[in-house]
PDB file of N, CA and C in Angstrom:
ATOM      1  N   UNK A   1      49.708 158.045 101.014  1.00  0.00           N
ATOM      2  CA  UNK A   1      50.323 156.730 100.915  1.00  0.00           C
ATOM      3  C   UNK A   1      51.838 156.834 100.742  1.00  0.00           C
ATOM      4  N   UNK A   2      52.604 158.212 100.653  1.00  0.00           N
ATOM      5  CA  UNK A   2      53.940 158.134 100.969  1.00  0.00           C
ATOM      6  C   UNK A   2      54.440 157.766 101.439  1.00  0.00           C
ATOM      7  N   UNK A   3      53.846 157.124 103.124  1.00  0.00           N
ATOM      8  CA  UNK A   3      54.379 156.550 104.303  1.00  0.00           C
ATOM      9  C   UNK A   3      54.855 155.071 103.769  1.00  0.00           C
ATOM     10  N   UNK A   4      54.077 154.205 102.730  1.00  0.00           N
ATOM     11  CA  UNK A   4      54.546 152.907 102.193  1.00  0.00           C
ATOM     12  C   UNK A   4      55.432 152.772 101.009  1.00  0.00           C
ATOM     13  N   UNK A   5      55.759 154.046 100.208  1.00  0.00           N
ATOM     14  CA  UNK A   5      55.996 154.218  98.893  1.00  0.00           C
ATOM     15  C   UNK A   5      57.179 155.096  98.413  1.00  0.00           C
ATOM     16  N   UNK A   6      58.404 155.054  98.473  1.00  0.00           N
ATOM     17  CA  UNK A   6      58.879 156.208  98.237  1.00  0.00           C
ATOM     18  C   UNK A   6      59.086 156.801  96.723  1.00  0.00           C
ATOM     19  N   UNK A   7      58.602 158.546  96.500  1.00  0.00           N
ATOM     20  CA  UNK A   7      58.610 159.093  95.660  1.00  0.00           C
ATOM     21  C   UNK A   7      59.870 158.458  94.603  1.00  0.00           C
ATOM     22  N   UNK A   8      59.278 158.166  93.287  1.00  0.00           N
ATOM     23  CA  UNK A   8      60.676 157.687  92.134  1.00  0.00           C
ATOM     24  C   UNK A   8      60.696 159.207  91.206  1.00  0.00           C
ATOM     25  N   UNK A   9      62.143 159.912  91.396  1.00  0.00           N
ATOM     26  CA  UNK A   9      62.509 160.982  91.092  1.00  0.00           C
ATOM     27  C   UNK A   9      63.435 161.244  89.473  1.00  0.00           C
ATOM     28  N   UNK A  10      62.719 161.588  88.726  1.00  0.00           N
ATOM     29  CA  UNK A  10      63.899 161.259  87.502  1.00  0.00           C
ATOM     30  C   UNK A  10      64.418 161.967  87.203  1.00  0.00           C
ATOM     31  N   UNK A  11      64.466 163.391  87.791  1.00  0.00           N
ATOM     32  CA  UNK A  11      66.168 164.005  87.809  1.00  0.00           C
ATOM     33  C   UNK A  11      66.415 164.567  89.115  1.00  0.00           C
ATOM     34  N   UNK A  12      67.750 164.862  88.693  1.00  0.00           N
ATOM     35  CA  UNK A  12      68.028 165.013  90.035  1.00  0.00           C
ATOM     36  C   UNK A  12      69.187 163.993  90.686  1.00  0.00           C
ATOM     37  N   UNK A  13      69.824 163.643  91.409  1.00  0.00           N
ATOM     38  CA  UNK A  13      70.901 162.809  92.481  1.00  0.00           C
ATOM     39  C   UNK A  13      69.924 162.038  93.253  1.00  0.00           C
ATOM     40  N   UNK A  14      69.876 161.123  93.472  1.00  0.00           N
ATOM     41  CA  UNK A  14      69.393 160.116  94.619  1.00  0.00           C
ATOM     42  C   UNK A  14      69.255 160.840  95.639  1.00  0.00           C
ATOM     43  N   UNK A  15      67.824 160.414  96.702  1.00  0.00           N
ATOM     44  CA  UNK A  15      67.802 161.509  97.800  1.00  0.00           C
ATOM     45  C   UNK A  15      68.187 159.834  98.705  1.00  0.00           C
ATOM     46  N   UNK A  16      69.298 160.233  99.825  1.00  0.00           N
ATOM     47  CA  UNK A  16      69.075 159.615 100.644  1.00  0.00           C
ATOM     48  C   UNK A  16      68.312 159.441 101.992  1.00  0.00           C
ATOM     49  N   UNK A  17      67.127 158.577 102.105  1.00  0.00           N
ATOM     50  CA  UNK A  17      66.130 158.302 102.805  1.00  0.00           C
ATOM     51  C   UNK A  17      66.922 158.895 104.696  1.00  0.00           C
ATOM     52  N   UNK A  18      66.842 159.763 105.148  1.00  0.00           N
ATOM     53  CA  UNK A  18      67.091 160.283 106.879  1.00  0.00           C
ATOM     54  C   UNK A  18      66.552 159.261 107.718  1.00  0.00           C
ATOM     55  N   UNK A  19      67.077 159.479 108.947  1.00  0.00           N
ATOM     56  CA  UNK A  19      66.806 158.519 110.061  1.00  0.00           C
ATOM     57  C   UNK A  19      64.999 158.224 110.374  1.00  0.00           C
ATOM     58  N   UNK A  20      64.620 159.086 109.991  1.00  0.00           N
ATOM     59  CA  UNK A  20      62.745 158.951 110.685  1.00  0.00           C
ATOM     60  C   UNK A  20      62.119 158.489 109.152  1.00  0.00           C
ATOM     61  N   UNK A  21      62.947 158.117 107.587  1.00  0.00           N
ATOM     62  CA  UNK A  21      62.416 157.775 106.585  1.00  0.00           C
ATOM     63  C   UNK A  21      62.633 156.156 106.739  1.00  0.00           C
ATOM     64  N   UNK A  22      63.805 155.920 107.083  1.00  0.00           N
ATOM     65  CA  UNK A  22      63.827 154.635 107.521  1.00  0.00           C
ATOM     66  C   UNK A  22      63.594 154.166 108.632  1.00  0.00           C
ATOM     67  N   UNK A  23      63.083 154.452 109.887  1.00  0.00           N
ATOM     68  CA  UNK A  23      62.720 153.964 110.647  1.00  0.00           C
ATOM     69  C   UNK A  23      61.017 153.854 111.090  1.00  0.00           C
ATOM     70  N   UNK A  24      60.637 154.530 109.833  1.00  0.00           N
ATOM     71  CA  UNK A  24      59.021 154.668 109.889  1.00  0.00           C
ATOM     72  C   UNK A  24      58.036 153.529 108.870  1.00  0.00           C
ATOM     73  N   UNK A  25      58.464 152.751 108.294  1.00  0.00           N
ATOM     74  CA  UNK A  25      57.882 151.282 108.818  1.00  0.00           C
ATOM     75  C   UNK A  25      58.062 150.075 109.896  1.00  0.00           C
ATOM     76  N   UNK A  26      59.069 150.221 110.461  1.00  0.00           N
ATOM     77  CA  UNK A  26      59.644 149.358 111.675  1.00  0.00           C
ATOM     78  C   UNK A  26      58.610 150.229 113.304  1.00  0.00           C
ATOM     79  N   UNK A  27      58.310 151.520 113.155  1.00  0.00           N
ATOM     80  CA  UNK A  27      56.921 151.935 113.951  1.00  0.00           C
ATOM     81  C   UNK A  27      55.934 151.390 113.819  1.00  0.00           C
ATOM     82  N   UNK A  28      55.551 151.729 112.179  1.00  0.00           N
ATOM     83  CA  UNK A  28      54.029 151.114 111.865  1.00  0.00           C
ATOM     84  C   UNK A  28      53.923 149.891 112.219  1.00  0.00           C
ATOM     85  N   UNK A  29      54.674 149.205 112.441  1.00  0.00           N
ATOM     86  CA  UNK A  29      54.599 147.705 112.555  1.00  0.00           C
ATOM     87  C   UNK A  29      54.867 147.646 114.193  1.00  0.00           C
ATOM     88  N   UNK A  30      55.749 148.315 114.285  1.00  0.00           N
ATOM     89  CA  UNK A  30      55.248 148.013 116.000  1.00  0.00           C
ATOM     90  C   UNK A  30      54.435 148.313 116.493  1.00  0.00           C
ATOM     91  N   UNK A  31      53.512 149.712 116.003  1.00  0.00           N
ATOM     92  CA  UNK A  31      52.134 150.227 116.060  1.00  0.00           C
ATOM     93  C   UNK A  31      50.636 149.283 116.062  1.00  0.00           C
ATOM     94  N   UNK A  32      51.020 148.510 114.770  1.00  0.00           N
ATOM     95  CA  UNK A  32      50.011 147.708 114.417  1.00  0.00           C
ATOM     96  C   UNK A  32      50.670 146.056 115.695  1.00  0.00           C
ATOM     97  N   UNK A  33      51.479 145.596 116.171  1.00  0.00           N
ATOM     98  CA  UNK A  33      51.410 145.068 117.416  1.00  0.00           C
ATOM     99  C   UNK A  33      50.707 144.967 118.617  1.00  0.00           C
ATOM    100  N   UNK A  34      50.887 146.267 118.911  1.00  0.00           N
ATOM    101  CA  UNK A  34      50.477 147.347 119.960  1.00  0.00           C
ATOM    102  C   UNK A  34      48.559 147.294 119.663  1.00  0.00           C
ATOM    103  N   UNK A  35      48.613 147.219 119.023  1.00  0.00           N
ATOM    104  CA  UNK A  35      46.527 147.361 118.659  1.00  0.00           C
ATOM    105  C   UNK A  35      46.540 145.586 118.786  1.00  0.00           C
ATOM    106  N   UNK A  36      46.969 144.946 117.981  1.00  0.00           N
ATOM    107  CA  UNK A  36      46.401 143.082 117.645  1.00  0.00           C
ATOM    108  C   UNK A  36      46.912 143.279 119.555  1.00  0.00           C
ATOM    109  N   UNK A  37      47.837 143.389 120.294  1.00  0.00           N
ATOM    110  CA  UNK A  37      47.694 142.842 121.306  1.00  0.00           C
ATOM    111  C   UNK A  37      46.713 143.091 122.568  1.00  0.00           C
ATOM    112  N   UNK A  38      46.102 144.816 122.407  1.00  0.00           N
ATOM    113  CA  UNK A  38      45.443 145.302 123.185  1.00  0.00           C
ATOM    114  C   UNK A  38      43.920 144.978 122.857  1.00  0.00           C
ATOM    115  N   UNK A  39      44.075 144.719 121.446  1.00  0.00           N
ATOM    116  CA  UNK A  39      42.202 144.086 120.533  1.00  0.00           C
ATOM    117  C   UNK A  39      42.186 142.672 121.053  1.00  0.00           C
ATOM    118  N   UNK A  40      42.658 141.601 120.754  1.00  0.00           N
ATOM    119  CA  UNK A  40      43.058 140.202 120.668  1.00  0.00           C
ATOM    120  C   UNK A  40      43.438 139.569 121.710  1.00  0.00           C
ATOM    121  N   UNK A  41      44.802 139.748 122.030  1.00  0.00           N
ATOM    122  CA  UNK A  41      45.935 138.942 122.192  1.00  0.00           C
ATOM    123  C   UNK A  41      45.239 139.220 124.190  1.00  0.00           C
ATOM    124  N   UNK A  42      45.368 140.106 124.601  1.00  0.00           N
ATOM    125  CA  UNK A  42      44.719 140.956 125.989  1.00  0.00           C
ATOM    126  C   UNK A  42      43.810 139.933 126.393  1.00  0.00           C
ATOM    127  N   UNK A  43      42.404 140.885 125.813  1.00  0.00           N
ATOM    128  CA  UNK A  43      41.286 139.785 125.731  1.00  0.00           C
ATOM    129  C   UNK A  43      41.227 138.553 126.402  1.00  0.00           C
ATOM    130  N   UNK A  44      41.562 138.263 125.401  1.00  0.00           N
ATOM    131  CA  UNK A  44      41.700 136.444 124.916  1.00  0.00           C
ATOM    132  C   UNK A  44      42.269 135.535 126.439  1.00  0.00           C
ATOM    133  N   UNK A  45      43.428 135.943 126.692  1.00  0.00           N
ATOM    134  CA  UNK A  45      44.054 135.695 127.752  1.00  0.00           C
ATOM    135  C   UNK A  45      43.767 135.977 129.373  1.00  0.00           C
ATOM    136  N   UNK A  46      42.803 137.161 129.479  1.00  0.00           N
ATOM    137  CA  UNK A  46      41.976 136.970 130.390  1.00  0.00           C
ATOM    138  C   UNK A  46      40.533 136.274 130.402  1.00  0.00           C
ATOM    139  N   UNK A  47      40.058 135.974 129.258  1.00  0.00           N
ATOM    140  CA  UNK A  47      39.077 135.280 129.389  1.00  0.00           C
ATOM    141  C   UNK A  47      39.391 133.672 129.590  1.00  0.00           C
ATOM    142  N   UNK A  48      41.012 133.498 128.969  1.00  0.00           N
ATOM    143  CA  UNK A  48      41.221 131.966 129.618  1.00  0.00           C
ATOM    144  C   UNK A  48      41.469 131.748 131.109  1.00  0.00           C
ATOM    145  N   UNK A  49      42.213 132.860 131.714  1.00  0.00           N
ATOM    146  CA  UNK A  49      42.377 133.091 132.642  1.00  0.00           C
ATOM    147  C   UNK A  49      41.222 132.715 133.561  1.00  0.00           C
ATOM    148  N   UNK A  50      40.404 133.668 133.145  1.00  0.00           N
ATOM    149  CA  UNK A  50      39.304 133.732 134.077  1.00  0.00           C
ATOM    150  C   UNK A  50      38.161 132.061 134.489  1.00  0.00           C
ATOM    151  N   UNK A  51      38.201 131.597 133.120  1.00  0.00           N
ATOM    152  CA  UNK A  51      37.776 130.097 132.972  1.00  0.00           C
ATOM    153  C   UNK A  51      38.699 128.744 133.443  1.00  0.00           C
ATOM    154  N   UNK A  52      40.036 129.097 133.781  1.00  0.00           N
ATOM    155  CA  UNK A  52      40.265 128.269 134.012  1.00  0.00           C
ATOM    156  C   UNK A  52      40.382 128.306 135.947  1.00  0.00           C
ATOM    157  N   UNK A  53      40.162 129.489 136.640  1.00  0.00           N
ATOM    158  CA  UNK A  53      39.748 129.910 137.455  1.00  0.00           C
ATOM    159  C   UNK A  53      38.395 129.315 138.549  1.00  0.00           C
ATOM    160  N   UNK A  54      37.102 129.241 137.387  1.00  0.00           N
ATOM    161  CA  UNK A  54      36.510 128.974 137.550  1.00  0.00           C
ATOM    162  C   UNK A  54      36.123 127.743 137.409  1.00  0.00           C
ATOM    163  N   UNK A  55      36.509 126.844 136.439  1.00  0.00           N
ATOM    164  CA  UNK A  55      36.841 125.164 136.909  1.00  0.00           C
ATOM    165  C   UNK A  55      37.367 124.716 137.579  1.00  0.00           C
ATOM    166  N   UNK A  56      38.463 125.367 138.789  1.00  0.00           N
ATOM    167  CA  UNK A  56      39.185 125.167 139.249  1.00  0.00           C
ATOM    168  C   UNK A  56      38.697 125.235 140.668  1.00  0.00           C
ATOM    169  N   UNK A  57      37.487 126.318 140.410  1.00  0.00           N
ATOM    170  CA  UNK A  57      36.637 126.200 141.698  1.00  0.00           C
ATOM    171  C   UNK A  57      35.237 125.568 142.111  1.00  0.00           C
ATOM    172  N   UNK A  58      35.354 124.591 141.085  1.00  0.00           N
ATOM    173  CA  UNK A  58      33.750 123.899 140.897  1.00  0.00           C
ATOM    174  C   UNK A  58      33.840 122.931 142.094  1.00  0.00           C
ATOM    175  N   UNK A  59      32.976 122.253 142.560  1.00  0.00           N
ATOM    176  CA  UNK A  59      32.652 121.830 143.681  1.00  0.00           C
ATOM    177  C   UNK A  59      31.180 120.879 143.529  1.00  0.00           C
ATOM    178  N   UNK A  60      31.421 120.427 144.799  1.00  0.00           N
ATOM    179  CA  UNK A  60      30.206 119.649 144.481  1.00  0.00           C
ATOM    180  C   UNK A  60      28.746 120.113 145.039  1.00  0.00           C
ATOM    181  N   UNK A  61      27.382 120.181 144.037  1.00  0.00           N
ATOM    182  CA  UNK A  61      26.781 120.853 144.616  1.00  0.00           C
ATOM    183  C   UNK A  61      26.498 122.313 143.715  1.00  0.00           C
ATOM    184  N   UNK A  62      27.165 122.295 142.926  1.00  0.00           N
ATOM    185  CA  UNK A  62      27.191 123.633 141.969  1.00  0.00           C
ATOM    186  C   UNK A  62      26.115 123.163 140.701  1.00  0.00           C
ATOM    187  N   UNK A  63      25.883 123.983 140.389  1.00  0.00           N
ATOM    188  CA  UNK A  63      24.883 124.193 138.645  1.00  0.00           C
ATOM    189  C   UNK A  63      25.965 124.488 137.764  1.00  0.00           C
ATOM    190  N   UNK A  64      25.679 123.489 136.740  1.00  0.00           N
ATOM    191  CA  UNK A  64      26.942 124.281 135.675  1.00  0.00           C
ATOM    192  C   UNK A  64      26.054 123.883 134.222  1.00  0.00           C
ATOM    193  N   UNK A  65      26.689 124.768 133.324  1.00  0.00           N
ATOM    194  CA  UNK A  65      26.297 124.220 131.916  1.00  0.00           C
ATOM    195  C   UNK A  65      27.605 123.629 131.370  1.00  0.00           C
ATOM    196  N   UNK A  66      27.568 122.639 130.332  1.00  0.00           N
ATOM    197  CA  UNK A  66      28.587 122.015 129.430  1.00  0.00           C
ATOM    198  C   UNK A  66      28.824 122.935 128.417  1.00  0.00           C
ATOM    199  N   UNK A  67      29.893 123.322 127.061  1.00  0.00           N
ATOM    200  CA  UNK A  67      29.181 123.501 126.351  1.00  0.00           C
ATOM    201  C   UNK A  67      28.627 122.862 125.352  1.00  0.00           C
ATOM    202  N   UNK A  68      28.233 122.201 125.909  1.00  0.00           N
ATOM    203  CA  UNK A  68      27.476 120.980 124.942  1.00  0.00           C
ATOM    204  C   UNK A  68      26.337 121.492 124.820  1.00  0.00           C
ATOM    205  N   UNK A  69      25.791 122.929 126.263  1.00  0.00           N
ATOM    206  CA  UNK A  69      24.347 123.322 126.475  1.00  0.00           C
ATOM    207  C   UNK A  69      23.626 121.937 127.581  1.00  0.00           C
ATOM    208  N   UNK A  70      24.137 121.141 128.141  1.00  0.00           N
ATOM    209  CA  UNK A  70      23.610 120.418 129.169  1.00  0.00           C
ATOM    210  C   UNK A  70      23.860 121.081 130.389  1.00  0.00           C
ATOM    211  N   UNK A  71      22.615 120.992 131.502  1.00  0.00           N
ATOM    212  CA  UNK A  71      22.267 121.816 132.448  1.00  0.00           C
ATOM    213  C   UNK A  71      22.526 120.715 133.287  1.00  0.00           C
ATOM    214  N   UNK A  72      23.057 120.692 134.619  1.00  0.00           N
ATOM    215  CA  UNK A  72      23.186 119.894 135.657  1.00  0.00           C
ATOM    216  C   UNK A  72      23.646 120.138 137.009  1.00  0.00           C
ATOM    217  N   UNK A  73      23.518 118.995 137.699  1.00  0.00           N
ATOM    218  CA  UNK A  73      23.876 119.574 139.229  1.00  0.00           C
ATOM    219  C   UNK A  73      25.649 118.625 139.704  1.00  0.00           C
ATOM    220  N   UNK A  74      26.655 119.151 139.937  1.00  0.00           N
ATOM    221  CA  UNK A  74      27.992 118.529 139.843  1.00  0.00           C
ATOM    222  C   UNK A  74      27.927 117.222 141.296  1.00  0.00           C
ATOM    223  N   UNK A  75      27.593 116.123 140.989  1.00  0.00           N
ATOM    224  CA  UNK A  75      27.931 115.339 142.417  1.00  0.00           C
ATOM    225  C   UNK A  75      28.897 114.740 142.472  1.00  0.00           C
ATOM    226  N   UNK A  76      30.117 114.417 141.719  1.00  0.00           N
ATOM    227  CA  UNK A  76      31.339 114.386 142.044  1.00  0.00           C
ATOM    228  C   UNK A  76      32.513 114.824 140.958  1.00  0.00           C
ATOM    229  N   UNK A  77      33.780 115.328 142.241  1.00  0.00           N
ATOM    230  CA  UNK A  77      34.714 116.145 141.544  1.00  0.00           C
ATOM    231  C   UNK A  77      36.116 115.530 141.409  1.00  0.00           C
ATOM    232  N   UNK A  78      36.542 115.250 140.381  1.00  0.00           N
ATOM    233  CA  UNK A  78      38.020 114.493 140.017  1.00  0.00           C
ATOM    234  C   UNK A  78      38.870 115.511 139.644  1.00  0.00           C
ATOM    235  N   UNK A  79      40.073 115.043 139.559  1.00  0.00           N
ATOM    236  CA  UNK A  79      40.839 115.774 138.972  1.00  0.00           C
ATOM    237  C   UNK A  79      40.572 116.321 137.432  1.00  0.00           C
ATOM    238  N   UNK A  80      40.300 115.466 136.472  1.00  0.00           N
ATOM    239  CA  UNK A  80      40.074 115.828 135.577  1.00  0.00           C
ATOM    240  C   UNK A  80      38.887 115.797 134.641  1.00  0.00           C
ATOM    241  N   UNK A  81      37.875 114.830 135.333  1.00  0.00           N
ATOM    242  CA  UNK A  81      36.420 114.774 135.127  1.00  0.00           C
ATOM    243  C   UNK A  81      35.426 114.802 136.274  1.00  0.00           C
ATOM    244  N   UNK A  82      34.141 115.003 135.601  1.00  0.00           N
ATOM    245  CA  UNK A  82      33.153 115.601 136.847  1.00  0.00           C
ATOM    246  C   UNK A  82      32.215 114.765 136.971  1.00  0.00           C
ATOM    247  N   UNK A  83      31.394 114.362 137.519  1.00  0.00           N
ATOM    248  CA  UNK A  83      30.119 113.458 137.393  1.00  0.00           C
ATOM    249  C   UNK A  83      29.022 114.638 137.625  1.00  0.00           C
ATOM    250  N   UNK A  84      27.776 114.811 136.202  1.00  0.00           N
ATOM    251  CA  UNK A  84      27.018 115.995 137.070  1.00  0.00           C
ATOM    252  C   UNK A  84      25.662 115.182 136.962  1.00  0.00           C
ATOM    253  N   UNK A  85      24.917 115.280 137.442  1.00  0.00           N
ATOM    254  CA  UNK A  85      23.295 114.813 137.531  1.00  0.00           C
ATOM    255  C   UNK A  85      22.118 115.489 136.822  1.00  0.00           C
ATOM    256  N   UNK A  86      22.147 115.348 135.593  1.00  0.00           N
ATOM    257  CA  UNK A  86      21.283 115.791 134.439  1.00  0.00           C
ATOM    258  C   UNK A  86      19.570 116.027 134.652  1.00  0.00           C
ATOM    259  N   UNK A  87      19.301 114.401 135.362  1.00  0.00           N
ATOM    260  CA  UNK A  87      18.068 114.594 135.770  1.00  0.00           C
ATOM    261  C   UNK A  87      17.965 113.654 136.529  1.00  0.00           C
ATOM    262  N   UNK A  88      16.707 113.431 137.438  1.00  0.00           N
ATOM    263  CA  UNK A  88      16.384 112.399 138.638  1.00  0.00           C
ATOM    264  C   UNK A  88      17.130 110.718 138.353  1.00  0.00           C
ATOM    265  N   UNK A  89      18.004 110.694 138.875  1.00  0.00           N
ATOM    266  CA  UNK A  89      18.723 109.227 138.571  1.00  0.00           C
ATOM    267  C   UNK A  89      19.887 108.839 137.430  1.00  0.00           C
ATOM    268  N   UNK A  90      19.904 110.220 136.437  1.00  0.00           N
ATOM    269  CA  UNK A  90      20.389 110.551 135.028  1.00  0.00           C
ATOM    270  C   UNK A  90      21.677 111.004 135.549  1.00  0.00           C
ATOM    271  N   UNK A  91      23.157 110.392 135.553  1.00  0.00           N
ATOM    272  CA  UNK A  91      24.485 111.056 135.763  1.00  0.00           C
ATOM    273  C   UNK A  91      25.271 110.548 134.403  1.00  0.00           C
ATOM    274  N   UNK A  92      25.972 112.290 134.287  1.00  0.00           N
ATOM    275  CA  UNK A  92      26.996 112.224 133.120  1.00  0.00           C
ATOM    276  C   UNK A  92      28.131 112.360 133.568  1.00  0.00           C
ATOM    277  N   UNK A  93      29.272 111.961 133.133  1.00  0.00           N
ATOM    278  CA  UNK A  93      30.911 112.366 133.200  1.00  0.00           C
ATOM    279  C   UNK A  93      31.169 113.337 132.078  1.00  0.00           C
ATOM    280  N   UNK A  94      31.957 114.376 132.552  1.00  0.00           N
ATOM    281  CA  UNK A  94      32.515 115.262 131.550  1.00  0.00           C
ATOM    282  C   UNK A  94      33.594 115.576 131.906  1.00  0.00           C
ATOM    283  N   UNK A  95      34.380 116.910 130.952  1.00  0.00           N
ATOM    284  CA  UNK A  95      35.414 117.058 131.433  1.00  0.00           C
ATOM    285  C   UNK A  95      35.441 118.317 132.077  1.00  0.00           C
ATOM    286  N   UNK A  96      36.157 118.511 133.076  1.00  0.00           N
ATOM    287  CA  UNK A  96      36.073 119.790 133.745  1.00  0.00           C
ATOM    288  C   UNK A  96      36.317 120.950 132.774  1.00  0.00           C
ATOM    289  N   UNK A  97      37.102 121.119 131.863  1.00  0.00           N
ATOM    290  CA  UNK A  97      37.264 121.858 130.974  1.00  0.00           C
ATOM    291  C   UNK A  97      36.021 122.495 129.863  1.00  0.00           C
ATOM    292  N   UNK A  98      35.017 121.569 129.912  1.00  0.00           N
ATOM    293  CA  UNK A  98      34.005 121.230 128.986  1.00  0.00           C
ATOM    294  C   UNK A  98      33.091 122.171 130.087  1.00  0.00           C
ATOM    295  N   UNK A  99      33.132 122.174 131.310  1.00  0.00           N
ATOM    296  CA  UNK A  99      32.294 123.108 132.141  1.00  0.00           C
ATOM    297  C   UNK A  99      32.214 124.683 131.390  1.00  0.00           C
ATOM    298  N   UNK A 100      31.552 125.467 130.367  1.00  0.00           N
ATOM    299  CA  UNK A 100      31.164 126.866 130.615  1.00  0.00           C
ATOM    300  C   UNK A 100      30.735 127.864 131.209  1.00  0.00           C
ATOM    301  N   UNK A 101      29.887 127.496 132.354  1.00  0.00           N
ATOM    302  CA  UNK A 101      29.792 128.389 133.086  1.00  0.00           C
ATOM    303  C   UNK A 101      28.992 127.602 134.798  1.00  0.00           C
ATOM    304  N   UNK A 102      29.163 128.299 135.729  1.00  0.00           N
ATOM    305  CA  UNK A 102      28.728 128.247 136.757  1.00  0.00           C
ATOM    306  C   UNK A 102      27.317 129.131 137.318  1.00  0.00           C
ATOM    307  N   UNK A 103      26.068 128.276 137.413  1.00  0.00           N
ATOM    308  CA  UNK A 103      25.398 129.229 137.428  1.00  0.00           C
ATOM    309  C   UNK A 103      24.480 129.532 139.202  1.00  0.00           C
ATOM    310  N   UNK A 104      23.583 130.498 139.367  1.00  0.00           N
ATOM    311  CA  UNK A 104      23.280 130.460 140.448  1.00  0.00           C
ATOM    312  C   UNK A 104      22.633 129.277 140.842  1.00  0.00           C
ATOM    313  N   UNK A 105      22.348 128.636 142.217  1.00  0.00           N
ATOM    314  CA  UNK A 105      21.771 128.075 143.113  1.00  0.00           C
ATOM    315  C   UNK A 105      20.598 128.284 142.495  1.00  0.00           C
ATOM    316  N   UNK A 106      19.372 126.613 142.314  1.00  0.00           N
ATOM    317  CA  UNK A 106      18.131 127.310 141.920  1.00  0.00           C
ATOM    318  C   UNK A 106      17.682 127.643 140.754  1.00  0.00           C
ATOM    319  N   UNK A 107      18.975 127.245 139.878  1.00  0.00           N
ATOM    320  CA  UNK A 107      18.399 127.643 138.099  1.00  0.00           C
ATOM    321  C   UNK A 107      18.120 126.079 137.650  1.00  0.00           C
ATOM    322  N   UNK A 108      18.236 125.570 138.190  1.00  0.00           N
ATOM    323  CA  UNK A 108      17.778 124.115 137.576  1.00  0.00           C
ATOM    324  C   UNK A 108      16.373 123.860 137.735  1.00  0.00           C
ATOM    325  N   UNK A 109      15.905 124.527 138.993  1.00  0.00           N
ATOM    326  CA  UNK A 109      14.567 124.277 139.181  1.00  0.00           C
ATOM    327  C   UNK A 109      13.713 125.172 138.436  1.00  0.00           C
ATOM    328  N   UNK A 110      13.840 125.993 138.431  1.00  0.00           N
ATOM    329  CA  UNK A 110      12.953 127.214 137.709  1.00  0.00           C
ATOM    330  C   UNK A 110      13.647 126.853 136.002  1.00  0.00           C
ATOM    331  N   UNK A 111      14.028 126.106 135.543  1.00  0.00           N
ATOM    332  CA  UNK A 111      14.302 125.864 134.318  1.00  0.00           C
ATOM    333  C   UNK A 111      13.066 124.498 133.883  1.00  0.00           C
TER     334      UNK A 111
END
C-alpha cells in the first residue's frame, strides 16, 4: 500500500518525492479510466448503437417484442410511433424506441 501512502520518516531530512513518486497516482487513475471505459463505457455504447440501428430498420410486417414483453406483428410505421397488431383485430401504438427486439418470421404463430 506504499503506492497510496507515503512512508512518515522521523529522522533524517525530508526525502523529496522523484518524478515516477509523483506521477504515480495521476497513472493509477488513468489506469483505472482505461478499465471503467473498456468494462462499461465500450459496452454500453455499442449496445445503444446497435438498438438504435435496429429500430431504425423496423418495417412493416416484422415481429417485434415491446419491452413491456408484448408480442406483435408491426402494420404501420411513423416516424416516431408504430402501430403493431397484438391479436386478430387488437392494434397498439408504441414507441419505436420501446421496440426490444426484432424477432424471426413465424414466432407469433408457434407462440
Amino acid at each position: 500500500m506504499n503506492f497510496l501512502i507515503s512512508d512518515a520518516w522521523a529522522e533524517g531530512a525530508a526525502q523529496q518525492p522523484g518524478p515516477a513518486g509523483s506521477l504515480q497516482p495521476l497513472i493509477l487513475l488513468g489506469l483505472l479510466f482505461v478499465v471503467f471505459y473498456f468494462l462499461l463505457i465500450r459496452p454500453q455504447a455499442k449496445r445503444a448503437k446497435e438498438h438504435r440501428a435496429m429500430v431504425a430498420a423496423l418495417a412493416k410486417g416484422d415481429e417485434a417484442v415491446t419491452t413491456g414483453g408484448v408480442l406483435g406483428r408491426v402494420t404501420e410505421v411513423g416516424e416516431h410511433f408504430l402501430t403493431m397488431e397484438i391479436a386478430e383485430g387488437v392494434s397498439v401504438k408504441v414507441q419505436r424506441n420501446a421496440v426490444q427486439a426484432v424477432l424471426p418470421k413465424g414466432t407469433i404463430k408457434s407462440a
